[in-house]
N, C-alpha and C. Protein backbone atom coordinates (compact mmCIF):
# COMPACT_ATOMS: atom_id res chain seq x y z
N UNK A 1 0.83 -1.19 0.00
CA UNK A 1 0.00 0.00 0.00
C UNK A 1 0.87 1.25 0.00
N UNK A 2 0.59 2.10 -0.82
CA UNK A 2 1.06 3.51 -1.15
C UNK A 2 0.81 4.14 0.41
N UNK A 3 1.98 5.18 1.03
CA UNK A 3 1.94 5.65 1.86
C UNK A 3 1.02 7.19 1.83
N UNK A 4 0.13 7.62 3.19
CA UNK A 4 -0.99 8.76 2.78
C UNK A 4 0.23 9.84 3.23
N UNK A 5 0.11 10.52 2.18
CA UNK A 5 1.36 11.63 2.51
C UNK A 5 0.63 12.96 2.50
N UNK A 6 0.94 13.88 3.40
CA UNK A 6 0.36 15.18 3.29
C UNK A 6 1.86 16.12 3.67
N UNK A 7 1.91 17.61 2.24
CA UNK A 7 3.26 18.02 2.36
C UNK A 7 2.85 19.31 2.41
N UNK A 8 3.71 20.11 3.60
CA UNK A 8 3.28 21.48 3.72
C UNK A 8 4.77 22.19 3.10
N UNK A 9 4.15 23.01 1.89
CA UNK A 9 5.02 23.73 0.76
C UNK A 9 4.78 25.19 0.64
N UNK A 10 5.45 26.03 0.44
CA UNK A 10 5.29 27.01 -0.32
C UNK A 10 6.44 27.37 -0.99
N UNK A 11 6.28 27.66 -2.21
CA UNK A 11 6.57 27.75 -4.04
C UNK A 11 8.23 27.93 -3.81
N UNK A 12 8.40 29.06 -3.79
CA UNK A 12 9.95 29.23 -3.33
C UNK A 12 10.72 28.67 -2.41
N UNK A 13 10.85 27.50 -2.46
CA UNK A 13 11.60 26.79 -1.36
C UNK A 13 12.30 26.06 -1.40
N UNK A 14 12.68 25.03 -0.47
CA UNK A 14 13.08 23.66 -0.45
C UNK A 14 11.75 22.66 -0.90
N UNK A 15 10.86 23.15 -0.32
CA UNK A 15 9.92 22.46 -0.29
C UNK A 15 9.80 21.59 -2.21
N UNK A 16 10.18 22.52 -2.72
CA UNK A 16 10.28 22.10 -4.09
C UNK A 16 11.14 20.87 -4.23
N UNK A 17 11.83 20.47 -3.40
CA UNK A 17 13.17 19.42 -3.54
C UNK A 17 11.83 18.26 -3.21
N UNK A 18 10.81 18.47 -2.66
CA UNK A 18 10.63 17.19 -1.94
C UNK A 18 9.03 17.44 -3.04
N UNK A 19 8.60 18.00 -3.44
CA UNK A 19 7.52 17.79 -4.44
C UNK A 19 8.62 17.00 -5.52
N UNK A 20 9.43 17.33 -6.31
CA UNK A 20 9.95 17.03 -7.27
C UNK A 20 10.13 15.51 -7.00
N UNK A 21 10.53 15.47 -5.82
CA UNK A 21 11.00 14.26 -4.99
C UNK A 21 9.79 12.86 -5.57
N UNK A 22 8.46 13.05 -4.63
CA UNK A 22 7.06 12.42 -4.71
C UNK A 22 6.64 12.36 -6.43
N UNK A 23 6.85 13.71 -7.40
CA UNK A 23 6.50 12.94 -8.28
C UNK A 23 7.51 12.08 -9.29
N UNK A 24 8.61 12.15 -9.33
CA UNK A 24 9.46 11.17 -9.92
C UNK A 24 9.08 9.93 -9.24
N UNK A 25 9.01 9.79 -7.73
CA UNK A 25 8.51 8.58 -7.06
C UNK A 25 7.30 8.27 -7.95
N UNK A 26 6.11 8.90 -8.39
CA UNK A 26 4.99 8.74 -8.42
C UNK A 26 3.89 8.66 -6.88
N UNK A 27 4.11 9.15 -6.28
CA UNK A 27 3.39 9.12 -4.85
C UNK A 27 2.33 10.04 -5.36
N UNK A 28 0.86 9.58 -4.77
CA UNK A 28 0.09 10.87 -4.57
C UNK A 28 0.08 11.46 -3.03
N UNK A 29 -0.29 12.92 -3.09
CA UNK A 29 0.33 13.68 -1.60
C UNK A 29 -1.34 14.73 -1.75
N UNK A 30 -1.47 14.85 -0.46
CA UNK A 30 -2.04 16.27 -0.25
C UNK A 30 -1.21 17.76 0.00
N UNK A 31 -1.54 18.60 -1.03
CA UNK A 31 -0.53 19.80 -0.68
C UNK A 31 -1.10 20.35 0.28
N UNK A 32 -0.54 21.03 1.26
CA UNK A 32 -1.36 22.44 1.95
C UNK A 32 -0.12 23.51 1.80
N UNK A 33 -0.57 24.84 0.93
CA UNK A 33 0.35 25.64 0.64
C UNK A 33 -0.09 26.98 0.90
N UNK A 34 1.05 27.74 0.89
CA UNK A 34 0.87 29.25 1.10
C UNK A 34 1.88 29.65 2.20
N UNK A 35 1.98 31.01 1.97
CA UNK A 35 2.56 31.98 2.49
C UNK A 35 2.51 32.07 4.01
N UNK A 36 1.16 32.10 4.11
CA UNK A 36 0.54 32.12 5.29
C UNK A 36 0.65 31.29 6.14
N UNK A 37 1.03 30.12 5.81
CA UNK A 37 1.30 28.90 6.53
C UNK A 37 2.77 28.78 7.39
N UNK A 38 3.40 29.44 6.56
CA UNK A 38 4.95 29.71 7.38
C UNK A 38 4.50 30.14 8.86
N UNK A 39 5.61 29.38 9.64
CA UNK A 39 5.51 30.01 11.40
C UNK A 39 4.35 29.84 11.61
N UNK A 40 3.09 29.21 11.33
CA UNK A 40 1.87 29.23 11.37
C UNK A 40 1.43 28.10 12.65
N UNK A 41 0.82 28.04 13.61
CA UNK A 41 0.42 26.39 14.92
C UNK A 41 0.24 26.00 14.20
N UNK A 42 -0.27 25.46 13.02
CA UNK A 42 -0.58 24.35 12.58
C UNK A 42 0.78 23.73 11.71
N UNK A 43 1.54 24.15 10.88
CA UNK A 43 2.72 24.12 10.68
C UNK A 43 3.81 23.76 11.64
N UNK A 44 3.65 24.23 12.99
CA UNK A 44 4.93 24.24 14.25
C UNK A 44 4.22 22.75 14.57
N UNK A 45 2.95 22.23 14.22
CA UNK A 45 2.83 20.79 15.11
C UNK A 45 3.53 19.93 14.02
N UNK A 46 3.74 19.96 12.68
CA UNK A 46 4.82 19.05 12.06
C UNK A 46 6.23 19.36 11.91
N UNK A 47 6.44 20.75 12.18
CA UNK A 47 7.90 21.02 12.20
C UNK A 47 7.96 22.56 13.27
N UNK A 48 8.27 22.06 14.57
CA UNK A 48 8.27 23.21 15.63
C UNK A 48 9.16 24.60 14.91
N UNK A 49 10.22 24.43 14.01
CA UNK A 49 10.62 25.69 13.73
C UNK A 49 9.36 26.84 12.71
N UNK A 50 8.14 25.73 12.26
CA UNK A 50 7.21 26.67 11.64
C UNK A 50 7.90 26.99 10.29
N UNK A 51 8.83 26.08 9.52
CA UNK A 51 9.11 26.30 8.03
C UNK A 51 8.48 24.88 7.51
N UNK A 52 8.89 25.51 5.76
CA UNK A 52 8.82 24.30 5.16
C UNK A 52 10.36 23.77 4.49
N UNK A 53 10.06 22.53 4.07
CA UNK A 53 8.83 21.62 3.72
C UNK A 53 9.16 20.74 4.93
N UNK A 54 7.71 20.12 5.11
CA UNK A 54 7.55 19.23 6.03
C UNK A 54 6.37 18.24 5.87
N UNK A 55 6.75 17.29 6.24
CA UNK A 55 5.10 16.41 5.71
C UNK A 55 4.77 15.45 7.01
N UNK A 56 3.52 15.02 6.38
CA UNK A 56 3.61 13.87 7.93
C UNK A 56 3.35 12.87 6.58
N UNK A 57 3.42 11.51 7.02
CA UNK A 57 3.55 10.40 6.58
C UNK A 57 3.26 9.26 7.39
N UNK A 58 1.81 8.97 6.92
CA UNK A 58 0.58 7.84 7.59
C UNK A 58 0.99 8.34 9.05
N UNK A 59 0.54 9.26 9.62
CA UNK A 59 0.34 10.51 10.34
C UNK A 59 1.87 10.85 11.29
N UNK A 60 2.83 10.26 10.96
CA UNK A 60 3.84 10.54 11.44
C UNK A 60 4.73 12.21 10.91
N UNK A 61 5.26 12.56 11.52
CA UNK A 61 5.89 14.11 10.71
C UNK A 61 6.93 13.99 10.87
N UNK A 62 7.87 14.85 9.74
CA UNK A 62 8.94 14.84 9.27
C UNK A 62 9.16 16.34 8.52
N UNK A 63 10.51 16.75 9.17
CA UNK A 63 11.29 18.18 8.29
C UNK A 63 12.83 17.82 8.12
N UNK A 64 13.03 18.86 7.35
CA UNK A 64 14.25 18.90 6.54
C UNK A 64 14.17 18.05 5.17
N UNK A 65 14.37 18.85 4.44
CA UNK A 65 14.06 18.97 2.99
C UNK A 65 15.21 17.32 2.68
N UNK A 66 16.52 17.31 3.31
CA UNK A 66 16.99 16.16 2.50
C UNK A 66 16.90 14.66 3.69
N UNK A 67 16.03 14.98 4.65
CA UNK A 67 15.73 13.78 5.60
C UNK A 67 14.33 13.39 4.42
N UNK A 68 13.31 14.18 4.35
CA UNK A 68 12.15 13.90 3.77
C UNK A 68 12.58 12.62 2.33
N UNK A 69 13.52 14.18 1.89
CA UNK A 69 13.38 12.94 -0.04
C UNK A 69 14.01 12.06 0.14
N UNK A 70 14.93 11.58 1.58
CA UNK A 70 15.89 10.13 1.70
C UNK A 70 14.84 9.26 1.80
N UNK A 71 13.89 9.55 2.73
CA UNK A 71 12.99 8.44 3.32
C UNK A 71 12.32 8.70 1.91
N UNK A 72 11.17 9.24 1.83
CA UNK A 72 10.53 8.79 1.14
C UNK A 72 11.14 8.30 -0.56
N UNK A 73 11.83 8.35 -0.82
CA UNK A 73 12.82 7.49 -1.92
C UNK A 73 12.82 5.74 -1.37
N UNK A 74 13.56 6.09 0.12
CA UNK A 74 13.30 4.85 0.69
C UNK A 74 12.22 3.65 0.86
N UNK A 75 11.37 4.50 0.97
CA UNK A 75 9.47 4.11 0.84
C UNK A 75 9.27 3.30 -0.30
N UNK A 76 10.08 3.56 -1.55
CA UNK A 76 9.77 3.35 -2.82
C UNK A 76 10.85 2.45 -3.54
N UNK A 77 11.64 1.66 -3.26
CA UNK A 77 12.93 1.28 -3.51
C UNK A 77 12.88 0.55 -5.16
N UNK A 78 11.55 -0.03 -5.67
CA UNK A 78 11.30 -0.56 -6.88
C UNK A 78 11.50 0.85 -7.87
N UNK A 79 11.47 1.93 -7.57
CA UNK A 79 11.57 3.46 -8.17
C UNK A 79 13.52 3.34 -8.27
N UNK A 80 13.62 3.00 -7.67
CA UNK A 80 15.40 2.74 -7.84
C UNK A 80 16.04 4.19 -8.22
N UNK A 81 15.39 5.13 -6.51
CA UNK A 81 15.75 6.71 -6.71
C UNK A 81 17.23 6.74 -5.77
N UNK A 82 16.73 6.08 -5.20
CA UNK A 82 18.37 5.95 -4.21
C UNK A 82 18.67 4.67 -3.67
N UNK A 83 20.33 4.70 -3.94
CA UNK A 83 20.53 3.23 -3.15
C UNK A 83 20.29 3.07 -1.93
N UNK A 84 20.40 1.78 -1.89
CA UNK A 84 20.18 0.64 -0.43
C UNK A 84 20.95 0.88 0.38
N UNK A 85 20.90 0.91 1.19
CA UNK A 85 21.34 1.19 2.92
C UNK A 85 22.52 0.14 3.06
N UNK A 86 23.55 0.92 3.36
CA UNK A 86 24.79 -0.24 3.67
C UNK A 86 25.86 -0.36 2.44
N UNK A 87 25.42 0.21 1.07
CA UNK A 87 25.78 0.32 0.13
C UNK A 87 27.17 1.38 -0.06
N UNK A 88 27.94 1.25 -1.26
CA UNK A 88 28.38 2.68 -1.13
C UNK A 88 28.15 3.76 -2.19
N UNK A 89 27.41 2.88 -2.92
CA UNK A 89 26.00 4.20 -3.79
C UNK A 89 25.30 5.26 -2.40
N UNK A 90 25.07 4.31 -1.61
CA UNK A 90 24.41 4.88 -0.28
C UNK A 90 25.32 5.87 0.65
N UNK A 91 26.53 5.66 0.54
CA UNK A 91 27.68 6.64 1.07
C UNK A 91 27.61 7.59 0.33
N UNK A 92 27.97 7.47 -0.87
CA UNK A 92 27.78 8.55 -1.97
C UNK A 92 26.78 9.67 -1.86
N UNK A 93 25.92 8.94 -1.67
CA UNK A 93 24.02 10.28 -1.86
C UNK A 93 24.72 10.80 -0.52
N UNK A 94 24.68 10.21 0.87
CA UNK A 94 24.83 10.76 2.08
C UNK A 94 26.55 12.10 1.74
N UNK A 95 27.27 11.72 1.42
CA UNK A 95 28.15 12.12 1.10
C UNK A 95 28.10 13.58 0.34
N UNK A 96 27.25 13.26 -0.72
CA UNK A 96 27.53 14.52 -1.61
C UNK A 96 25.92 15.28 -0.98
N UNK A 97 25.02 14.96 -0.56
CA UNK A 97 23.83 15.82 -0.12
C UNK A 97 24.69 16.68 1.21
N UNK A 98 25.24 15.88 1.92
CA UNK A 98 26.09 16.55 3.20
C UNK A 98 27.15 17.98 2.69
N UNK A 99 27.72 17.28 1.83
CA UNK A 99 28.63 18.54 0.84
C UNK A 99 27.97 19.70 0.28
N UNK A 100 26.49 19.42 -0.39
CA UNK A 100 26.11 20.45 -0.36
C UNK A 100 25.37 21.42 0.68
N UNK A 101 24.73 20.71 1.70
CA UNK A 101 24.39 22.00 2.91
C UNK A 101 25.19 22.37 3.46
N UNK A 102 26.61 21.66 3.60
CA UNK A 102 27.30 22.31 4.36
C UNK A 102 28.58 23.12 3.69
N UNK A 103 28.63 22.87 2.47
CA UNK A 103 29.56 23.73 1.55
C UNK A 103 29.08 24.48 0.49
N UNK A 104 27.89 24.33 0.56
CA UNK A 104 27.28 25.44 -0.74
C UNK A 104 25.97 26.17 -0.54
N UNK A 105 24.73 25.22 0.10
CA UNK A 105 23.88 25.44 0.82
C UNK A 105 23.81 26.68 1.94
N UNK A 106 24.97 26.40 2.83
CA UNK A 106 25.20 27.16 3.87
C UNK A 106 25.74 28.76 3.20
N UNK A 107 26.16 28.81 2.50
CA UNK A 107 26.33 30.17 2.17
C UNK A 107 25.43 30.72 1.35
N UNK A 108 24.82 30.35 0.24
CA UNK A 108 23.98 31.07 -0.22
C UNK A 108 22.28 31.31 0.36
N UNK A 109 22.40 30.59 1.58
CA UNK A 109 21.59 30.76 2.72
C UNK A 109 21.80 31.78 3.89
N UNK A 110 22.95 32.04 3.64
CA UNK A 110 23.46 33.30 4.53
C UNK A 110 22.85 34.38 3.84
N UNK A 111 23.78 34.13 2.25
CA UNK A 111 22.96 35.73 1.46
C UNK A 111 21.42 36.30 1.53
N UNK A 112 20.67 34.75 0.94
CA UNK A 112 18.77 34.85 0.92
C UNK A 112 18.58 35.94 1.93
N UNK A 113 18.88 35.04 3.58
CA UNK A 113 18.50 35.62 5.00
C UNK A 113 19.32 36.72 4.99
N UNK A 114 20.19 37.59 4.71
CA UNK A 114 20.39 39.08 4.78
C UNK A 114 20.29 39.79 3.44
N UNK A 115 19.56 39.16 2.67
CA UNK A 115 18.94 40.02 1.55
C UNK A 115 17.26 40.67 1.76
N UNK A 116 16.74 38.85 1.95
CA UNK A 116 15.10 39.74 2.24
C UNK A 116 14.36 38.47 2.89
N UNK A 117 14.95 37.52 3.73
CA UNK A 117 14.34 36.74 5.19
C UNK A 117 14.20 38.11 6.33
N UNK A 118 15.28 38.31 6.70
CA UNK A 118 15.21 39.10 8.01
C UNK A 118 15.16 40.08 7.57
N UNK A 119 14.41 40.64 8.75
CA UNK A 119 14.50 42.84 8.96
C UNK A 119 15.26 43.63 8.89
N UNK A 120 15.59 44.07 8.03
CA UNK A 120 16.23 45.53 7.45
C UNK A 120 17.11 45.30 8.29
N UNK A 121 16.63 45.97 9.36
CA UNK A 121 18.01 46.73 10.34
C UNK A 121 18.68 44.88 11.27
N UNK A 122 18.42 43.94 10.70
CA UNK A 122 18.59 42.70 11.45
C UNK A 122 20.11 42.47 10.29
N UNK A 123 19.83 42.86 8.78
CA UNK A 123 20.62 42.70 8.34
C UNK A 123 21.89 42.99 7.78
N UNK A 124 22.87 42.01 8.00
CA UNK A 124 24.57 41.98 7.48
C UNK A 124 24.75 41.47 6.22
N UNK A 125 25.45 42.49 5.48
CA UNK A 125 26.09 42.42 4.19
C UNK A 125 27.56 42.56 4.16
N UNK A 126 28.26 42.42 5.19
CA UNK A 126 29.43 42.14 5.08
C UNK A 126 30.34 40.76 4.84
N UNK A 127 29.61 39.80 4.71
CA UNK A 127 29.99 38.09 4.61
C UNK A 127 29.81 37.87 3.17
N UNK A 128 29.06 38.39 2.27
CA UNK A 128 29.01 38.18 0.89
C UNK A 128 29.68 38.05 0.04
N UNK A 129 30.91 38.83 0.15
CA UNK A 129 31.98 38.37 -0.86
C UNK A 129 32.43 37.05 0.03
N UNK A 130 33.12 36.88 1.15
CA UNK A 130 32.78 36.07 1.92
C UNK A 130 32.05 34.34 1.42
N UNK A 131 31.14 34.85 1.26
CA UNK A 131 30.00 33.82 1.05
C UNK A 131 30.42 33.14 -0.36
N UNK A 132 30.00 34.47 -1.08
CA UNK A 132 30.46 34.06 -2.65
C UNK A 132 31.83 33.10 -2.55
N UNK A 133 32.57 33.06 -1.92
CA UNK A 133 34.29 32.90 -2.25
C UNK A 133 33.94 31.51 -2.22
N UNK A 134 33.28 31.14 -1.26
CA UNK A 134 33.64 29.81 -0.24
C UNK A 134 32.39 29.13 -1.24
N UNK A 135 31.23 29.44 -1.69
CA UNK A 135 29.92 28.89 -2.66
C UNK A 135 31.25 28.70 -3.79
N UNK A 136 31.99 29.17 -4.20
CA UNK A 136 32.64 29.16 -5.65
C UNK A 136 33.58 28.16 -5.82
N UNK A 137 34.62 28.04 -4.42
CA UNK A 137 35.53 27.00 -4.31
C UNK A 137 34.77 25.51 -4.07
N UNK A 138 33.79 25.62 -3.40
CA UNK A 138 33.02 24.02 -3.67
C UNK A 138 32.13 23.98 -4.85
N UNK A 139 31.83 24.76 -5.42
CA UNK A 139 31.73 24.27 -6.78
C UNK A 139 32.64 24.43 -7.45
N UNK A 140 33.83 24.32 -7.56
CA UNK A 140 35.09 24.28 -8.20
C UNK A 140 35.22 23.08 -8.17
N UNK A 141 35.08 22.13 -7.04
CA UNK A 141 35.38 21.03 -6.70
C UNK A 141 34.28 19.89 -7.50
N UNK A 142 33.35 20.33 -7.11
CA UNK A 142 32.22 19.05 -7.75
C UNK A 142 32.07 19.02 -9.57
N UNK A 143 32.60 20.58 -9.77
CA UNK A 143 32.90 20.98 -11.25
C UNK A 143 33.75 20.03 -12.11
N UNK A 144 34.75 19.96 -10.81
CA UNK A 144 36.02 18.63 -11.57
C UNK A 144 35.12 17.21 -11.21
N UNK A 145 34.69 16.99 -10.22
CA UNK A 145 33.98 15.82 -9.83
C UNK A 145 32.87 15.42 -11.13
N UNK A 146 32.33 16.41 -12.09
CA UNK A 146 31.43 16.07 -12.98
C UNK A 146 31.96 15.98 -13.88
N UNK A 147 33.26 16.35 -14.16
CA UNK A 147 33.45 16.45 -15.65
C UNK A 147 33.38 15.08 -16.43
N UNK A 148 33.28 14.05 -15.92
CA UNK A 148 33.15 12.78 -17.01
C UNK A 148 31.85 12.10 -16.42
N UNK A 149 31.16 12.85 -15.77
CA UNK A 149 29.90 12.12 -15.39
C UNK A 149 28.11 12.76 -15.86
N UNK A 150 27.33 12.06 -16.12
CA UNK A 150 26.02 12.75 -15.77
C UNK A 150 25.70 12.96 -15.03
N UNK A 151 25.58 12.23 -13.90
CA UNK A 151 24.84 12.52 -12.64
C UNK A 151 25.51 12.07 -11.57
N UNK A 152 25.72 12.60 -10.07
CA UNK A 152 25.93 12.26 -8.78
C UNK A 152 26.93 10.86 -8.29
N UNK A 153 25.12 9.70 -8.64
CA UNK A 153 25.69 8.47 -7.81
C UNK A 153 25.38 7.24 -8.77
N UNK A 154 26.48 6.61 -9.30
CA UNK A 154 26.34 5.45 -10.43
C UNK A 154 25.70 6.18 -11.73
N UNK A 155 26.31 7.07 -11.62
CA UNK A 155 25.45 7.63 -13.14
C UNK A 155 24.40 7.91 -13.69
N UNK A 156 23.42 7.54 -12.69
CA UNK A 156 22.02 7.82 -12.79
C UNK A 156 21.23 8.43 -12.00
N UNK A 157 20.26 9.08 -12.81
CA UNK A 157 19.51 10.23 -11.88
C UNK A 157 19.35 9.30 -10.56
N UNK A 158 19.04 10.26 -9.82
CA UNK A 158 19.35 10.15 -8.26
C UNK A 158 18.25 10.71 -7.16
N UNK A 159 17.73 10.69 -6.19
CA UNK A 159 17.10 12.04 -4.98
C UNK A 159 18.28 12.81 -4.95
N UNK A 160 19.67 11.91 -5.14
CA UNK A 160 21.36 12.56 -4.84
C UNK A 160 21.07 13.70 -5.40
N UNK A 161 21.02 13.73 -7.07
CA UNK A 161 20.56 15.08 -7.86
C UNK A 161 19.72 16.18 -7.77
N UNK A 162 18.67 15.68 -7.08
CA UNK A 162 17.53 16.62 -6.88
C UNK A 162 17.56 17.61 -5.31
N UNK A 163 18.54 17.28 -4.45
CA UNK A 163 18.64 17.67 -3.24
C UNK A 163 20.21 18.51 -3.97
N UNK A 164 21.05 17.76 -4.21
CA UNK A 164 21.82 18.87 -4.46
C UNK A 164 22.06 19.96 -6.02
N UNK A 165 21.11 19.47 -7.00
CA UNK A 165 20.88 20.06 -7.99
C UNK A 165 20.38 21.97 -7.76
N UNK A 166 19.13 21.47 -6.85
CA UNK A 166 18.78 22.23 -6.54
C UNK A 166 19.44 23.81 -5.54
N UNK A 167 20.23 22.90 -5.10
CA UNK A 167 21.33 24.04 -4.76
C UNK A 167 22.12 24.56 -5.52
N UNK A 168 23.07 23.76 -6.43
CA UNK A 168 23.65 24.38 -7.41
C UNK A 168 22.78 25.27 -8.55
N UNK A 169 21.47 25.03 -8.47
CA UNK A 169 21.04 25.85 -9.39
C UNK A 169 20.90 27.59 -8.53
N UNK A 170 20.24 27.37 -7.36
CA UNK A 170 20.00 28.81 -6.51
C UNK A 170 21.20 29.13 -6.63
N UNK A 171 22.77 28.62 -6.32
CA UNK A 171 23.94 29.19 -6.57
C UNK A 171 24.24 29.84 -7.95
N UNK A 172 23.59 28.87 -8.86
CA UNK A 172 23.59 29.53 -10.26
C UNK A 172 22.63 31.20 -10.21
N UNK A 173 21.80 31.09 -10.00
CA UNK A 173 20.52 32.46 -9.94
C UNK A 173 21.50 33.41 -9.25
N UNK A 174 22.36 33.15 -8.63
CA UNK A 174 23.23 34.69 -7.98
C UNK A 174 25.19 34.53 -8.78
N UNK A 175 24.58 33.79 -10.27
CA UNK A 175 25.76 33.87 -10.86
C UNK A 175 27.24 33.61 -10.18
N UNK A 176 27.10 32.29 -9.51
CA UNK A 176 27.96 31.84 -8.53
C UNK A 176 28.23 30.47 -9.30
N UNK A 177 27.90 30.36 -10.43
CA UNK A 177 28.54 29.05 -11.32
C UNK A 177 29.58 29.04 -12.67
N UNK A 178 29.79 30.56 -12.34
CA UNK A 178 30.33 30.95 -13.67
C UNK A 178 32.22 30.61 -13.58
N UNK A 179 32.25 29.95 -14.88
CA UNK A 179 33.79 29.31 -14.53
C UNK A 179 33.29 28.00 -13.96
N UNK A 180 32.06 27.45 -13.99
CA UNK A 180 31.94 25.79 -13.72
C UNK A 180 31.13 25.22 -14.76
N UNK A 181 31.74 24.65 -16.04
CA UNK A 181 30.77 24.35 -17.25
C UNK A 181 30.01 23.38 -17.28
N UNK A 182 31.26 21.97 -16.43
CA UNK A 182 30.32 20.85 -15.69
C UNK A 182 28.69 20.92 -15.32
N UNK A 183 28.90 21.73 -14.46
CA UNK A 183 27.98 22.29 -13.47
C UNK A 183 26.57 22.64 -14.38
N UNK A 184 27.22 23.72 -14.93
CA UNK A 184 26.09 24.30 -15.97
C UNK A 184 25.76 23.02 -17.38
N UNK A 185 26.16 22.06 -17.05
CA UNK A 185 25.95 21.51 -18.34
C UNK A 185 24.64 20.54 -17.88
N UNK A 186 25.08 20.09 -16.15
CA UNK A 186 24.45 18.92 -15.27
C UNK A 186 23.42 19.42 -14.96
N UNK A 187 23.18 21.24 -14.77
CA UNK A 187 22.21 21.41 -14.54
C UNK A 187 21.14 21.56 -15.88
N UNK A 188 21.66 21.65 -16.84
CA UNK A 188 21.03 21.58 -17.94
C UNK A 188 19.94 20.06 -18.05
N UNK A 189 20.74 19.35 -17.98
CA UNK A 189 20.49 17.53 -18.06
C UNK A 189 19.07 17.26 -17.26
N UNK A 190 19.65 18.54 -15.52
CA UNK A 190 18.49 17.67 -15.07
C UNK A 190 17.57 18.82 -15.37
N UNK A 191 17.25 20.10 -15.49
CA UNK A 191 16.22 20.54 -16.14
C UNK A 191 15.35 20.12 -17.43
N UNK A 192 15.71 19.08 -18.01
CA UNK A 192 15.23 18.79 -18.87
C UNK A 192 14.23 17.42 -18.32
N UNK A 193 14.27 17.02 -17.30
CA UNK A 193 13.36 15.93 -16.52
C UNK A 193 11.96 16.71 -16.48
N UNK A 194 10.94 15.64 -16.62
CA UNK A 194 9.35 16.32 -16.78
C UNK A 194 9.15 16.93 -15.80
N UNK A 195 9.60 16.47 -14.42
CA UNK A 195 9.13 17.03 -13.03
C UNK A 195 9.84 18.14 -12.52
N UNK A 196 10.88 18.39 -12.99
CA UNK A 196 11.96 19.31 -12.43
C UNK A 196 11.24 20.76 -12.60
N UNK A 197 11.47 21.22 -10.90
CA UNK A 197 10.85 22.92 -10.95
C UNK A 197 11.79 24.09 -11.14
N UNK A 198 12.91 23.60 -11.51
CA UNK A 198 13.59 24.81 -11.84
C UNK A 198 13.34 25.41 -12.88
């Protein structure tokens, strides 16, 4: 039996990693979306920080955008979106999803939140070149890491791709890929998938 999934999204997000996620799976989901829903009680009872994306699953809840698309990939293993547990296809996804929140993710998440998350006077623009430097040298790295590959993990599309695609593309939107052709070529590849929201 198909798991009852209900996913709380709104448009600009992560939340997009984990829609993209469900329909390559083929899962059907209930959306509940909007603006309004951010920081919202009903939102803080599936994910106390009150962001998205977050879902519950056959009424259990779950946040963080690359815990969600592991499991539910997991849910689905005949979908052959991510390897098996114990594997080192399975090191790999863990490996390179980790690389990107914490080496590429993390900075152009600094910029978003002192561009237009927080309040005016809350915000610092002094880390940006900063930011940029350190977003540029890890994609320097995965740049060489792609050059003879399509995709991530065993060569085939992946959740690997879609959790960290998606970052390299927001890095792309603040022209933080330039001088990585790899990059721009991989993100090409996977924009061309039916489901992909970039």
């Amino acid at each position: 039996m198909k798991p009852d999934i209900t996913l709380y999204e709104y448009g600009p997000s992560r939340s997009k990693q984990v829609r993209w996620t469900l329909l390559e799976l083929g899962l059907e989901f209930e959306s509940i979306e909007g603006l309004e829903l951010l920081h919202s009680d009903e939102l803080k009872k599936v994910n106390p920080m009150g962001k998205v994306p977050a879902v519950v699953v056959d009424g259990e809840p779950l946040f963080e955008a690359a815990a969600i698309c592991t499991y539910l990939a997991d849910l689905m293993p005949d979908k052959e979106l991510i390897a098996p547990s114990g594997t080192r296809k399975r090191a790999l996804h863990l490996q390179w999803v980790s690389f990107a929140l914490t080496e590429l993710e993390a900075y152009v998440w600094s910029n978003a939140r002192n561009t237009f998350v927080l309040p005016r006077e809350e915000r610092e623009t002094a880390l940006f070149e900063q930011n940029n430097k350190a977003f540029r040298h890890a994609a320097g790295v995965l740049d060489k890491f792609m050059e003879d590959r399509q995709f991530l993990v065993g060569d085939k599309f992946s959740v690997t791709d879609i959790l960290v695609g998606f970052t390299l593309n927001w890095g792309n939107s603040q022209g933080l890929l330039e001088g990585a052709p790899n990059l721009k070529r991989y993100l090409g590849r996977l924009k061309e998938r039916p489901y992909c929201p970039m």
